[in-house]
PDB file of N, CA and C in Angstrom:
ATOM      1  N   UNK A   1     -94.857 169.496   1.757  1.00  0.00           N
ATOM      2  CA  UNK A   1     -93.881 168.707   2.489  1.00  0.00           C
ATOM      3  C   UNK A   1     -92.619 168.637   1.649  1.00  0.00           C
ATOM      4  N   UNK A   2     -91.190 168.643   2.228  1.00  0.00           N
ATOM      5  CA  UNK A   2     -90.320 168.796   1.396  1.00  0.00           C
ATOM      6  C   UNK A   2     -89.839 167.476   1.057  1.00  0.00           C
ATOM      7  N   UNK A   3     -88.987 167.274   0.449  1.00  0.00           N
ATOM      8  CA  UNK A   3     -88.838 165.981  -0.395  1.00  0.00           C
ATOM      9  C   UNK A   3     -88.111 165.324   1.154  1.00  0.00           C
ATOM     10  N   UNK A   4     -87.073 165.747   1.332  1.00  0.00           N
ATOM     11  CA  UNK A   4     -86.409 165.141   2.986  1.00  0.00           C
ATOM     12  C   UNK A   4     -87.165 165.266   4.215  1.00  0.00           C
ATOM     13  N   UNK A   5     -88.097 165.804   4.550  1.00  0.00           N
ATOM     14  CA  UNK A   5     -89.391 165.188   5.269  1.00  0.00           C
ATOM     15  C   UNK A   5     -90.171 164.221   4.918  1.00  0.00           C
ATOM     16  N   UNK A   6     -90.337 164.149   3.836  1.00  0.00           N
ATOM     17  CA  UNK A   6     -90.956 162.903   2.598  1.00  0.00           C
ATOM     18  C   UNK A   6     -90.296 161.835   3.368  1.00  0.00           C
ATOM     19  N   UNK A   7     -88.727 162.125   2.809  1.00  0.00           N
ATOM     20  CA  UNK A   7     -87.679 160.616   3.189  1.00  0.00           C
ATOM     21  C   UNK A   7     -88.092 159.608   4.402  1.00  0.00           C
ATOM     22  N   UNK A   8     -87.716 160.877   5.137  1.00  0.00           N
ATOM     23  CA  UNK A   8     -87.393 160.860   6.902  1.00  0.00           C
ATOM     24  C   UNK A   8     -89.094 160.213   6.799  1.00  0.00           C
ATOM     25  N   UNK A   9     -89.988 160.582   6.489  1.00  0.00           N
ATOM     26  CA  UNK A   9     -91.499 159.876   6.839  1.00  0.00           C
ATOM     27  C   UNK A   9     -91.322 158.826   6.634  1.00  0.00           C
ATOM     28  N   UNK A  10     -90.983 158.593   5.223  1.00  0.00           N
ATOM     29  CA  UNK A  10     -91.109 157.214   4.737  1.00  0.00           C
ATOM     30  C   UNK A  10     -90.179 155.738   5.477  1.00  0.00           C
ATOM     31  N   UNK A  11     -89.022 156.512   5.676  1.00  0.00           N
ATOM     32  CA  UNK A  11     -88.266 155.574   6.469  1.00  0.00           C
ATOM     33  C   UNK A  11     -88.433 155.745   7.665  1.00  0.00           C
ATOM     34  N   UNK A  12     -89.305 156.200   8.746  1.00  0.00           N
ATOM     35  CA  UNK A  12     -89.534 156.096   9.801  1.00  0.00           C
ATOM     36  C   UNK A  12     -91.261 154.809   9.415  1.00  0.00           C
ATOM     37  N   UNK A  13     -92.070 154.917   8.932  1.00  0.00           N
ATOM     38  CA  UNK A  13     -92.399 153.956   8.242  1.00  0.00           C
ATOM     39  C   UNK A  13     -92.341 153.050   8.123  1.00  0.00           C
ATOM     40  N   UNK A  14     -91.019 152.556   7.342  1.00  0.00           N
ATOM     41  CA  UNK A  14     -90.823 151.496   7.034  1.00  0.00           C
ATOM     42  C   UNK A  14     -90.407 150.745   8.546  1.00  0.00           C
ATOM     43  N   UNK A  15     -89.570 151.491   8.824  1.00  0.00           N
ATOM     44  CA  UNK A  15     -88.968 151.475  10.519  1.00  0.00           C
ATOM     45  C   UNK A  15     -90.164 150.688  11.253  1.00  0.00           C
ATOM     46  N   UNK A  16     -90.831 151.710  11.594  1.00  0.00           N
ATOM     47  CA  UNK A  16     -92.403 151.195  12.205  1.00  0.00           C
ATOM     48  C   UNK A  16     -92.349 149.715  11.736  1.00  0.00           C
ATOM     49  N   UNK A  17     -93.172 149.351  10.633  1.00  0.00           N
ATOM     50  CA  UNK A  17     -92.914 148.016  10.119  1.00  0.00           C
ATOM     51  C   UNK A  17     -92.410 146.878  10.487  1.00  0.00           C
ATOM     52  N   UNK A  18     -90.984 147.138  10.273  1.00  0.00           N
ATOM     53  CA  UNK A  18     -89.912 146.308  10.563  1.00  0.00           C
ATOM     54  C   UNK A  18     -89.950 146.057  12.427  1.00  0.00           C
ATOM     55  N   UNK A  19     -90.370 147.012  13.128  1.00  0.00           N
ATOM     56  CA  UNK A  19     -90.385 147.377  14.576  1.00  0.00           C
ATOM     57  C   UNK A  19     -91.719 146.265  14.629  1.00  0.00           C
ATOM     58  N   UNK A  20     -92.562 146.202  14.453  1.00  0.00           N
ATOM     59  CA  UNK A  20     -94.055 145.329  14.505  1.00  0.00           C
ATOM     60  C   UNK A  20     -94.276 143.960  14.084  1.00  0.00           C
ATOM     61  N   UNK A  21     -93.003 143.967  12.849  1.00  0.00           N
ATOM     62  CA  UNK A  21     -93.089 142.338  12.606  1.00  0.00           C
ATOM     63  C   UNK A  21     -91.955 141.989  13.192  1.00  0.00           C
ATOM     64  N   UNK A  22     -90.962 142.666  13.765  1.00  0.00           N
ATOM     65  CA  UNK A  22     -90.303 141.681  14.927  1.00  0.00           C
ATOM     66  C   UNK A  22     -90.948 141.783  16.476  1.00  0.00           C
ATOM     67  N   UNK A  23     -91.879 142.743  16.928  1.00  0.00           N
ATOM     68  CA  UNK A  23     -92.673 142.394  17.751  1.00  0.00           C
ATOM     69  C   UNK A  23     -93.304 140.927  17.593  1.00  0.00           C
ATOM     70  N   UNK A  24     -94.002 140.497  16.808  1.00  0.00           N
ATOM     71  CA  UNK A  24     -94.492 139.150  16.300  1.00  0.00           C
ATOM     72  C   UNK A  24     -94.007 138.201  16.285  1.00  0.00           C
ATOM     73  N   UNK A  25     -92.278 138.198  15.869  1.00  0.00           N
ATOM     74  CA  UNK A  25     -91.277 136.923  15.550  1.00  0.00           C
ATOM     75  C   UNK A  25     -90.811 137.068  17.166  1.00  0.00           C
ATOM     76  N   UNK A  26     -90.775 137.936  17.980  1.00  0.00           N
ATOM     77  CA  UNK A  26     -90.172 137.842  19.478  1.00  0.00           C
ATOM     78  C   UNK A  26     -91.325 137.172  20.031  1.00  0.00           C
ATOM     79  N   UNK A  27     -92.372 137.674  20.486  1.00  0.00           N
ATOM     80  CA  UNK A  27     -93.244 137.157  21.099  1.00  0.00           C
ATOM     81  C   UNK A  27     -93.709 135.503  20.581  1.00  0.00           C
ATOM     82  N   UNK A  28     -93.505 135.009  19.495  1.00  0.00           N
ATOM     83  CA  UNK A  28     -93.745 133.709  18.751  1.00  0.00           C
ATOM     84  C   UNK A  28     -92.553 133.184  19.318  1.00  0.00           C
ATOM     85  N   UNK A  29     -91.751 133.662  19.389  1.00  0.00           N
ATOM     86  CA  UNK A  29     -90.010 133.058  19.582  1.00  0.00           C
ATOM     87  C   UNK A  29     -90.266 132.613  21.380  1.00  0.00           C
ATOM     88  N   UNK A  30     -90.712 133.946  22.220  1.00  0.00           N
ATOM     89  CA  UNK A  30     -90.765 133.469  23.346  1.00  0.00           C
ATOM     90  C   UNK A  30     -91.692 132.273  23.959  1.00  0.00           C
ATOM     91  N   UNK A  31     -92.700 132.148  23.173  1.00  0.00           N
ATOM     92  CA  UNK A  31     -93.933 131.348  23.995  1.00  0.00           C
ATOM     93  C   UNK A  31     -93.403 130.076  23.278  1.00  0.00           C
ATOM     94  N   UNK A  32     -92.039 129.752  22.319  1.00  0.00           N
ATOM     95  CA  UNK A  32     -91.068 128.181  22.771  1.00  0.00           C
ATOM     96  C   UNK A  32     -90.167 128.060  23.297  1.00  0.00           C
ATOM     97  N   UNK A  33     -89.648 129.296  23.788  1.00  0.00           N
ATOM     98  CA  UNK A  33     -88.696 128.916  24.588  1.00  0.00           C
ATOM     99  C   UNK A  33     -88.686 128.269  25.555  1.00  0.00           C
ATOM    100  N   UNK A  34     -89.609 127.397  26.199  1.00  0.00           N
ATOM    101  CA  UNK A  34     -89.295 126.695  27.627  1.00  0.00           C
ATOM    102  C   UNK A  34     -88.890 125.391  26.582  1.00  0.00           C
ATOM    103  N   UNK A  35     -88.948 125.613  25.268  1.00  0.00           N
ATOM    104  CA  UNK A  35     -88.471 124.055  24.619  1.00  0.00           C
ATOM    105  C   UNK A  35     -87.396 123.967  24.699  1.00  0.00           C
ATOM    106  N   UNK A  36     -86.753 124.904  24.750  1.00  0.00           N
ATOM    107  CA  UNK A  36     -85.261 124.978  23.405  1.00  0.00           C
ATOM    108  C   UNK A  36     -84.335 124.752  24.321  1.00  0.00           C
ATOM    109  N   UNK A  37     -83.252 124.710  23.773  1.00  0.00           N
ATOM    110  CA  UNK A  37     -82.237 124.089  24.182  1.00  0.00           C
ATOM    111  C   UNK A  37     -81.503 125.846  24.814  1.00  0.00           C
ATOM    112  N   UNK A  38     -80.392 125.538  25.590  1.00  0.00           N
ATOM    113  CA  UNK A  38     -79.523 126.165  26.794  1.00  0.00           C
ATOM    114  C   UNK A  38     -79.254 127.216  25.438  1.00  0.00           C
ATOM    115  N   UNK A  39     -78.077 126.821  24.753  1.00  0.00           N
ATOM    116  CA  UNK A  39     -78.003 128.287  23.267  1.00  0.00           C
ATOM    117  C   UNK A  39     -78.474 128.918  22.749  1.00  0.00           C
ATOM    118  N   UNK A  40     -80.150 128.198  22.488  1.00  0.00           N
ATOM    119  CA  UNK A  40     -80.891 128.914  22.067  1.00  0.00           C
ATOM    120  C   UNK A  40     -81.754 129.733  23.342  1.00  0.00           C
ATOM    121  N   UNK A  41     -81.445 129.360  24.383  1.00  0.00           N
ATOM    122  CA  UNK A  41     -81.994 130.772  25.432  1.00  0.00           C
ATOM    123  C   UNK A  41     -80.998 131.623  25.680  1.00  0.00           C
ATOM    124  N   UNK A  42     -79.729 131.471  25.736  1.00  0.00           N
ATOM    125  CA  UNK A  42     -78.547 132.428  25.696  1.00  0.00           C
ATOM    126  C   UNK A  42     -79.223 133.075  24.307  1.00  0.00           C
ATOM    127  N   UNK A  43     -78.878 132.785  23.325  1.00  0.00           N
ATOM    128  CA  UNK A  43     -78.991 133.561  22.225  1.00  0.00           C
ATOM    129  C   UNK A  43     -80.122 134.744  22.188  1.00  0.00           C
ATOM    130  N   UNK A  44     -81.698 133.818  22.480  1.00  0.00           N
ATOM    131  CA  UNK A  44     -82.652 134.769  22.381  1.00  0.00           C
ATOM    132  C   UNK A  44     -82.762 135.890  23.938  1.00  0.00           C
ATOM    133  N   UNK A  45     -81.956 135.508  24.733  1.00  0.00           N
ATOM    134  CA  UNK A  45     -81.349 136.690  25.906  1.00  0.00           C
ATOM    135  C   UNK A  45     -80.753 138.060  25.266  1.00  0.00           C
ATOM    136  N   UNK A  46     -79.535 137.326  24.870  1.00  0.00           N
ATOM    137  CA  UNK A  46     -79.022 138.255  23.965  1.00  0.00           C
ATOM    138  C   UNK A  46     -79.632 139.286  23.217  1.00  0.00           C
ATOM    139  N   UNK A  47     -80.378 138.769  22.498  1.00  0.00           N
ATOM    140  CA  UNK A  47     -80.876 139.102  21.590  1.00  0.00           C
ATOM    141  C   UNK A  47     -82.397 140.403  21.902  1.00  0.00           C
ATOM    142  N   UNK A  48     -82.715 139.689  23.252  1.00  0.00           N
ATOM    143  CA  UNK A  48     -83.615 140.769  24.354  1.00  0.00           C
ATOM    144  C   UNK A  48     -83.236 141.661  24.587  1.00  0.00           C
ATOM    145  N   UNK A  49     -81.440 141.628  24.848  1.00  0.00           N
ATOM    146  CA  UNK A  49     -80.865 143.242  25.226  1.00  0.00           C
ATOM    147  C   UNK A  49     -80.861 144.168  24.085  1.00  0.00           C
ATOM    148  N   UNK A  50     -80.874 143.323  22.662  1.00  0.00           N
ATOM    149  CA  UNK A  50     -80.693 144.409  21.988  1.00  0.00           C
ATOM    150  C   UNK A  50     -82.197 144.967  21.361  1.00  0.00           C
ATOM    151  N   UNK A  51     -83.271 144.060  21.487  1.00  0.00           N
ATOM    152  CA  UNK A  51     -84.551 144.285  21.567  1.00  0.00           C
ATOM    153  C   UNK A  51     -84.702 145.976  22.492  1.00  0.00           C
ATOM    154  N   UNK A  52     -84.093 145.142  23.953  1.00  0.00           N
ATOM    155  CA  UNK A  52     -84.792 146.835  24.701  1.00  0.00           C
ATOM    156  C   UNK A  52     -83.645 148.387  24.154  1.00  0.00           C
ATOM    157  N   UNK A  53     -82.746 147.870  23.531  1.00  0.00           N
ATOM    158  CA  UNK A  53     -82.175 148.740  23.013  1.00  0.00           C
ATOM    159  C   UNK A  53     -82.861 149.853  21.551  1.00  0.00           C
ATOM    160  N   UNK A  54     -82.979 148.659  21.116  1.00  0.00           N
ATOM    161  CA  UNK A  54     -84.002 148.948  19.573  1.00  0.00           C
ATOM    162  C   UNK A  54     -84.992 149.712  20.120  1.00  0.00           C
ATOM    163  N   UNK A  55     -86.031 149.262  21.380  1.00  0.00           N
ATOM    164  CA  UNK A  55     -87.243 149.687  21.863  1.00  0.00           C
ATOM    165  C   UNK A  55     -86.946 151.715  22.346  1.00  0.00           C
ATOM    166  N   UNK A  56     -85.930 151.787  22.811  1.00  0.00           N
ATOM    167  CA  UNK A  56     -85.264 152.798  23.119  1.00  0.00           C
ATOM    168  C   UNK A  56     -85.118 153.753  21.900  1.00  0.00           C
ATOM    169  N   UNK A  57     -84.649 153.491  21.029  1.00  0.00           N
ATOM    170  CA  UNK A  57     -84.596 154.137  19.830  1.00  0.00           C
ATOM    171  C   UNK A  57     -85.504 154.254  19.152  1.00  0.00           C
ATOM    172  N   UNK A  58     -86.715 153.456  19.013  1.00  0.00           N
ATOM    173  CA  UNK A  58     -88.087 153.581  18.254  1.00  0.00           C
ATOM    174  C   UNK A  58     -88.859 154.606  18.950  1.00  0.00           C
ATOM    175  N   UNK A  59     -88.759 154.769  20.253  1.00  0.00           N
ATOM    176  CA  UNK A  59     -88.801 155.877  21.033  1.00  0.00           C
ATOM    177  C   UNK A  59     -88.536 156.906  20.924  1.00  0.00           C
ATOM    178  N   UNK A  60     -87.143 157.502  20.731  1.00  0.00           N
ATOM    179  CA  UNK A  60     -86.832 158.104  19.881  1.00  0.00           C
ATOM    180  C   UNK A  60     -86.931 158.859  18.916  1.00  0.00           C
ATOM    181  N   UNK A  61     -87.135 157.868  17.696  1.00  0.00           N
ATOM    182  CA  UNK A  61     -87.509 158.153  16.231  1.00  0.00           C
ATOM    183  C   UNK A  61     -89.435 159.051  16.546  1.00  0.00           C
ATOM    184  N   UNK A  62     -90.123 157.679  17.431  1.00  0.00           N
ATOM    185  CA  UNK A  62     -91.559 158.316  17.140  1.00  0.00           C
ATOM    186  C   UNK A  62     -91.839 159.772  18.009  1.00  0.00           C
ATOM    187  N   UNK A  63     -90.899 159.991  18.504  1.00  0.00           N
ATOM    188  CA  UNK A  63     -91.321 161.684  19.447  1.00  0.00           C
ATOM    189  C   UNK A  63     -91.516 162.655  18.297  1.00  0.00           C
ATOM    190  N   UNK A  64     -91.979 162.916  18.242  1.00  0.00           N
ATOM    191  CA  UNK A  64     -92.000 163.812  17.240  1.00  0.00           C
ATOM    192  C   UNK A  64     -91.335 165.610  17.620  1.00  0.00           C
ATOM    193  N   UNK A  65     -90.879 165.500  18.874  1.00  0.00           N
ATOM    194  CA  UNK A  65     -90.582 166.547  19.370  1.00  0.00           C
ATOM    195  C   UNK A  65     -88.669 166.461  19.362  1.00  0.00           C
ATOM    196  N   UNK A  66     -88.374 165.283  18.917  1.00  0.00           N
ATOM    197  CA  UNK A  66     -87.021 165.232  18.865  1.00  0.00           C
ATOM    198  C   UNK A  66     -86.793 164.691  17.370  1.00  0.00           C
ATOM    199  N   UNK A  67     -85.813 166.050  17.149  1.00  0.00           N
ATOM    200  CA  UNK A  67     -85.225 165.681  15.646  1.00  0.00           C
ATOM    201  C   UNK A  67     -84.091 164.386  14.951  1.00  0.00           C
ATOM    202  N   UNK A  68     -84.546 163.179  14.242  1.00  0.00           N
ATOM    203  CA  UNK A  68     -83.867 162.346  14.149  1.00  0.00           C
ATOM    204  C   UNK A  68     -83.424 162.302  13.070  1.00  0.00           C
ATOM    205  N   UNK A  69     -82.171 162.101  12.523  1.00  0.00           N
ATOM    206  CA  UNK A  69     -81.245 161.989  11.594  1.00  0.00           C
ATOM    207  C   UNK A  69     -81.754 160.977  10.502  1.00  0.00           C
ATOM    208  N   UNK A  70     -81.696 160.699   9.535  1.00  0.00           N
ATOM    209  CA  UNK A  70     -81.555 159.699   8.229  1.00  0.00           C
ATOM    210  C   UNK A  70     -80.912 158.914   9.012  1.00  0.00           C
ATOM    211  N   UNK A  71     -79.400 158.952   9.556  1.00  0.00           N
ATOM    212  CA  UNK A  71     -78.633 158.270   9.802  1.00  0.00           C
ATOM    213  C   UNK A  71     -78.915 157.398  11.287  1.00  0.00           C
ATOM    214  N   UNK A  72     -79.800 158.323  12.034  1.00  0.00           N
ATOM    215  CA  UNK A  72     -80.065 157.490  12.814  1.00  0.00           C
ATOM    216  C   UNK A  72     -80.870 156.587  12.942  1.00  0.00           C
ATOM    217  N   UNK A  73     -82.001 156.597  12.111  1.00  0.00           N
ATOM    218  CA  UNK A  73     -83.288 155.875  11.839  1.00  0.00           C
ATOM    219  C   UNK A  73     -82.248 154.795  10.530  1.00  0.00           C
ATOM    220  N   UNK A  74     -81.458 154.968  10.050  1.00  0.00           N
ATOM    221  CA  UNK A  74     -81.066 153.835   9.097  1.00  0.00           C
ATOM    222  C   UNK A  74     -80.020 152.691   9.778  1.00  0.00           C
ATOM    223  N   UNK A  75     -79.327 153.584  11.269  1.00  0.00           N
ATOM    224  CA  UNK A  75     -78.433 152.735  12.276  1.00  0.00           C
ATOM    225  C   UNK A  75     -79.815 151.348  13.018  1.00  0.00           C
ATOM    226  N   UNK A  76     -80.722 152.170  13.403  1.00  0.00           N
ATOM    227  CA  UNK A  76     -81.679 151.560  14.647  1.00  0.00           C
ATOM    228  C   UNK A  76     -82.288 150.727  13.254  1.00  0.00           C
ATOM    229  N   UNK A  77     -82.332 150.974  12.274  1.00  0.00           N
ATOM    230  CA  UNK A  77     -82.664 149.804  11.226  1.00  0.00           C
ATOM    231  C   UNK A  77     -81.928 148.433  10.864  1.00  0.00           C
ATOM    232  N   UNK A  78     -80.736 148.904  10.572  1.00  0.00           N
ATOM    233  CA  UNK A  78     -79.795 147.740  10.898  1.00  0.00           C
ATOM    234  C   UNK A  78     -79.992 146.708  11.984  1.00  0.00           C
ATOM    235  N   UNK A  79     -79.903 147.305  13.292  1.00  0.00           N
ATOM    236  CA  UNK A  79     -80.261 146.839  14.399  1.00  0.00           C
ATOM    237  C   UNK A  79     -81.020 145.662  14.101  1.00  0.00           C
ATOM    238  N   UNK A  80     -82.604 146.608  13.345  1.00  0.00           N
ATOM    239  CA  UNK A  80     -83.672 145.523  13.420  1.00  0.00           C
ATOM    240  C   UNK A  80     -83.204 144.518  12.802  1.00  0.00           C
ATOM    241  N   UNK A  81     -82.485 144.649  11.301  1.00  0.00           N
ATOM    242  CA  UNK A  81     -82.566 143.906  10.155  1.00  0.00           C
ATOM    243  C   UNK A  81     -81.808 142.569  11.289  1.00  0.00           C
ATOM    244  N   UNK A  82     -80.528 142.966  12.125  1.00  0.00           N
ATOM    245  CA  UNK A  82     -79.723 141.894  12.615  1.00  0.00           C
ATOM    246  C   UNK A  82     -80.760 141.393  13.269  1.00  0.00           C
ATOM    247  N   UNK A  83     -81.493 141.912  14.048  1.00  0.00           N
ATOM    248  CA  UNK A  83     -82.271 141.375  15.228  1.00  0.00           C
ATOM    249  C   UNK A  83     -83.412 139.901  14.393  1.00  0.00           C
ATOM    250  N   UNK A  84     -83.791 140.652  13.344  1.00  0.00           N
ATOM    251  CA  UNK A  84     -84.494 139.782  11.982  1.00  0.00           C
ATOM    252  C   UNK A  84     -83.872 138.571  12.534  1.00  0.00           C
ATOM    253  N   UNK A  85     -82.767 138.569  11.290  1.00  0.00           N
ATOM    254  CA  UNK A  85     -82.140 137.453  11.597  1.00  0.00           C
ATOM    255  C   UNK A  85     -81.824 136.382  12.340  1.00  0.00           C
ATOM    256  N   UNK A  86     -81.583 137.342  13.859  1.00  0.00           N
ATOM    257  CA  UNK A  86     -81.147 136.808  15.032  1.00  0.00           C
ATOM    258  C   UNK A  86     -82.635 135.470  15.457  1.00  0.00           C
ATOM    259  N   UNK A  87     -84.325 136.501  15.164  1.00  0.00           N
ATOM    260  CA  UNK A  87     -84.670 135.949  15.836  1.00  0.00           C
ATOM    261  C   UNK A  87     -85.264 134.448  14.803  1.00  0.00           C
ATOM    262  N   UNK A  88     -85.033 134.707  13.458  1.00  0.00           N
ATOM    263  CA  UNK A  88     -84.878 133.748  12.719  1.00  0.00           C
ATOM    264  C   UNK A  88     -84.282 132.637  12.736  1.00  0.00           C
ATOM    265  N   UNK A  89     -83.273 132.682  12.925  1.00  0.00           N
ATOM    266  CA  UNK A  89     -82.228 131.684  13.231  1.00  0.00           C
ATOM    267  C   UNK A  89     -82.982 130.885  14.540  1.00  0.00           C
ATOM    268  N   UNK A  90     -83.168 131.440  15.539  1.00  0.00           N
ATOM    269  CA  UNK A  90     -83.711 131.209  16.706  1.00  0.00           C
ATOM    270  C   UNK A  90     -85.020 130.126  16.603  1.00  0.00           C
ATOM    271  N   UNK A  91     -85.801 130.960  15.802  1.00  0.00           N
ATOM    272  CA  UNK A  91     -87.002 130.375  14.988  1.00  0.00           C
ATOM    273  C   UNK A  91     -86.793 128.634  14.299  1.00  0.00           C
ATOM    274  N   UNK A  92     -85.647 128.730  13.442  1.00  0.00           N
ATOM    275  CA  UNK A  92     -85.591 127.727  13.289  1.00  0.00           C
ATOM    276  C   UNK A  92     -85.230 126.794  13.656  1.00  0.00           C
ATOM    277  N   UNK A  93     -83.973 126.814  14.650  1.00  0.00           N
ATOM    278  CA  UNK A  93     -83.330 126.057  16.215  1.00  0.00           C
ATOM    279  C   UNK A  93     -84.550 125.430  16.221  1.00  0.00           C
ATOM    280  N   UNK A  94     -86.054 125.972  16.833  1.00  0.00           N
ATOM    281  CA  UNK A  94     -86.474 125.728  17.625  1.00  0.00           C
ATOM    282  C   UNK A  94     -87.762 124.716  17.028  1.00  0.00           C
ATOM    283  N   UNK A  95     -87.637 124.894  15.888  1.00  0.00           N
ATOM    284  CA  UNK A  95     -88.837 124.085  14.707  1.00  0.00           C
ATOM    285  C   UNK A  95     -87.782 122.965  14.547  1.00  0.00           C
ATOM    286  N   UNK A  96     -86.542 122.613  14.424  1.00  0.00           N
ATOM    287  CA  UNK A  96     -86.371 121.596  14.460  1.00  0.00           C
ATOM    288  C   UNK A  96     -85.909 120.483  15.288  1.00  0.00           C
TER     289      UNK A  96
END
């Protein structure tokens, strides 16, 4: 295996990951939302579009029949990392 197939594995990987534990923080996030307040359902809306967006691109990345860039698997990462955040923030709105 060459060292940049190596990469591309590893950060599709990590990708995966990051893709599974915000599966977890969304689905935890949704089953309070009938609590939360009006912003915090705008927000975690929001935050759904860019979910099915992300979902689109993990798609993507896992075909194995379509060639994906470093750059694109490190863009749809970002994504997640914001989405992290997003649903964090959300998370905590809603705990307190």
């Amino acid at each position: 295996m060459s060292d940049k197939l190596g990469c591309v594995m590893s950060i599709k990987e990590d990708f995966e990951k990051l893709l599974d534990k915000l599966q977890v923080e969304r689905d935890e996030i949704n089953l309070k939302l009938h609590l939360a307040s009006m912003e915090a359902r705008q927000e975690f809306e929001d935050a759904e579009k860019e979910w099915g967006h992300l979902k689109i691109k993990a798609a993507e990345i896992a075909d194995e029949s379509v060639e994906t860039s470093e750059e694109f698997i490190a863009k749809a990462k970002i994504v997640g990392e914001e989405l992290k955040k997003t649903y964090y923030r959300i998370a905590k709105r809603l705990a307190d």
